[in-house]
Protein backbone atom coordinates (compact mmCIF):
# COMPACT_ATOMS: atom_id res chain seq x y z
CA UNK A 1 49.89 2.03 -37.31
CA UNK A 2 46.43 2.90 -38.45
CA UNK A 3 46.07 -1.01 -39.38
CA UNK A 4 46.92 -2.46 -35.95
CA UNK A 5 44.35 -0.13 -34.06
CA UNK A 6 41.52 -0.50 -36.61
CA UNK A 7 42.08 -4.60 -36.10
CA UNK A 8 41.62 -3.53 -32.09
CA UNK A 9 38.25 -1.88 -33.02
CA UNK A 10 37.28 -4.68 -35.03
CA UNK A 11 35.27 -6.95 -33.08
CA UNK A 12 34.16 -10.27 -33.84
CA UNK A 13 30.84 -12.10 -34.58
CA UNK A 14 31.41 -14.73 -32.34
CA UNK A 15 32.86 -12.20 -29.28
CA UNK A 16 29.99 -10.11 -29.91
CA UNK A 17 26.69 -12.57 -29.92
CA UNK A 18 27.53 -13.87 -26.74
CA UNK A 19 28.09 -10.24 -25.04
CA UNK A 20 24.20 -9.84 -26.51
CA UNK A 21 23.12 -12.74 -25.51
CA UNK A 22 24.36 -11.90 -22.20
CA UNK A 23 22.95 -8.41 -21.70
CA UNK A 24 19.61 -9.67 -23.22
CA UNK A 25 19.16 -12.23 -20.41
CA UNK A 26 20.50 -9.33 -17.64
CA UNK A 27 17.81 -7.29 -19.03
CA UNK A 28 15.62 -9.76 -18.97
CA UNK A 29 16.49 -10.76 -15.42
CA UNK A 30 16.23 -7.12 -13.98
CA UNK A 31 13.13 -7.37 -15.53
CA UNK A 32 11.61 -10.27 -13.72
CA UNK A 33 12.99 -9.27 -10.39
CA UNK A 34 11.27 -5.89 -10.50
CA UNK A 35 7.80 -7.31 -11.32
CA UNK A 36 8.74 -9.95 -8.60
CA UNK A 37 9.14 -7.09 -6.04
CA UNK A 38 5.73 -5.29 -7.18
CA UNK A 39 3.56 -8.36 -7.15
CA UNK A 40 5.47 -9.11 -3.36
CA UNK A 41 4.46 -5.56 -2.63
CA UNK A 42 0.94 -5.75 -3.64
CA UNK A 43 0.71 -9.34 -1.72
CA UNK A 44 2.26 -7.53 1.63
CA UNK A 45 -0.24 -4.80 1.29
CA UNK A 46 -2.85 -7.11 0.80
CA UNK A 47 -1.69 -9.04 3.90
CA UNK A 48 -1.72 -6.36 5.94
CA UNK A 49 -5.07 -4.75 5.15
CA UNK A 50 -6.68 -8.15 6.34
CA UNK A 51 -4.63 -8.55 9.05
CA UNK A 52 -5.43 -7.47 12.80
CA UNK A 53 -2.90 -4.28 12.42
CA UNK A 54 -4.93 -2.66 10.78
CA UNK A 55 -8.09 -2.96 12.67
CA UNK A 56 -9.11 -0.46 15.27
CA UNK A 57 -7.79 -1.56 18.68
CA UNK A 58 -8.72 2.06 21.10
CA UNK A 59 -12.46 3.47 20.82
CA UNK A 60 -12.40 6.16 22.76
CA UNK A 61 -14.67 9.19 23.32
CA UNK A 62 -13.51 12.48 24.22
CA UNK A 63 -15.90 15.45 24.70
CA UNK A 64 -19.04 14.23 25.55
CA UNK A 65 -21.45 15.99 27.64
CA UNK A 66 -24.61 15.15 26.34
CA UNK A 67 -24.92 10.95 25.62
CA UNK A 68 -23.15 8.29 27.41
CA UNK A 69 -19.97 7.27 25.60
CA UNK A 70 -21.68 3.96 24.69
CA UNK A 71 -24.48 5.43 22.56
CA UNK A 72 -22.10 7.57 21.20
CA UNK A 73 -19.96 3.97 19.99
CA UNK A 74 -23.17 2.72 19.00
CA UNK A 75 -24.42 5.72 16.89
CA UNK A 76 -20.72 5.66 14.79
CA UNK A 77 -21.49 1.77 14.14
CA UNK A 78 -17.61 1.26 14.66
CA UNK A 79 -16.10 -2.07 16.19
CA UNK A 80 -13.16 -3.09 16.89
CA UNK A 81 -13.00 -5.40 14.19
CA UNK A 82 -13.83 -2.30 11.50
CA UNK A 83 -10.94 -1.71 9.07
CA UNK A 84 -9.32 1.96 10.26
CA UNK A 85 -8.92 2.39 6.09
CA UNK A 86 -12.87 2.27 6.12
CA UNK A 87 -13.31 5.15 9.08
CA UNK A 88 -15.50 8.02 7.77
CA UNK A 89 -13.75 10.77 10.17
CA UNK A 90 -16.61 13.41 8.67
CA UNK A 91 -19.60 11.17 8.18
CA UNK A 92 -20.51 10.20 11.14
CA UNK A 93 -20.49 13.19 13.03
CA UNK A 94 -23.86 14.54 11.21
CA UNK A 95 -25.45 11.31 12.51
CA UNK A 96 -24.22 11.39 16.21
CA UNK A 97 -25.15 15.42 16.46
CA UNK A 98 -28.44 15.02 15.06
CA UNK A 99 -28.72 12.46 18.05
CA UNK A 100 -27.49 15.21 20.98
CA UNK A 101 -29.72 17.71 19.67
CA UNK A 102 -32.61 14.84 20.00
CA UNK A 103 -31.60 14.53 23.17
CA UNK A 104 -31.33 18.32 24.31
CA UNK A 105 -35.04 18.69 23.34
């Protein structure tokens, strides 16, 4: 009894180097496909940055009491063709008040 399960557990050479072949090259694969999917990732992001969706499409200026909306545009130096990654929310409001004060006085 004990010899017919040990020759069950008993597996060999030639069973077992194609089994590591086999889960080498899945390994291998799972690999590849993952850096595929990063560098297909980083292309798509890429992509999109330089595409028009991610451009600003709306200026628009709420607020505004002092300057015409225009100068207000023009004092913020943003286009429509500026990047809405490269948008500094907080610089350019010292700029634009230092402007309406200018103009108060």
């Amino acid at each position: 009894m004990d010899n017919n399960t040990d020759s069950k557990n008993i597996v060999s050479i030639e069973d077992r180097i194609p089994k590591l072949k086999h889960a080498r090259k899945k390994k291998a694969n799972r690999r590849m496909i993952s850096y595929i999917c990063i560098f297909f990732c980083l292309i798509s992001i890429i992509v999109y940055l330089q595409s028009p969706l991610s451009k600003i499409k709306k200026l628009a200026v709420t607020g505004n009491s002092y300057l015409t909306d225009q100068e207000i545009i023009q004092q913020s130096k943003l286009t429509k063709n500026t990047n809405i990654w490269s948008v500094n929310k907080k610089g350019n409001s010292p700029k634009i008040r230092k402007k309406i004060q200018s103009s108060k006085a």
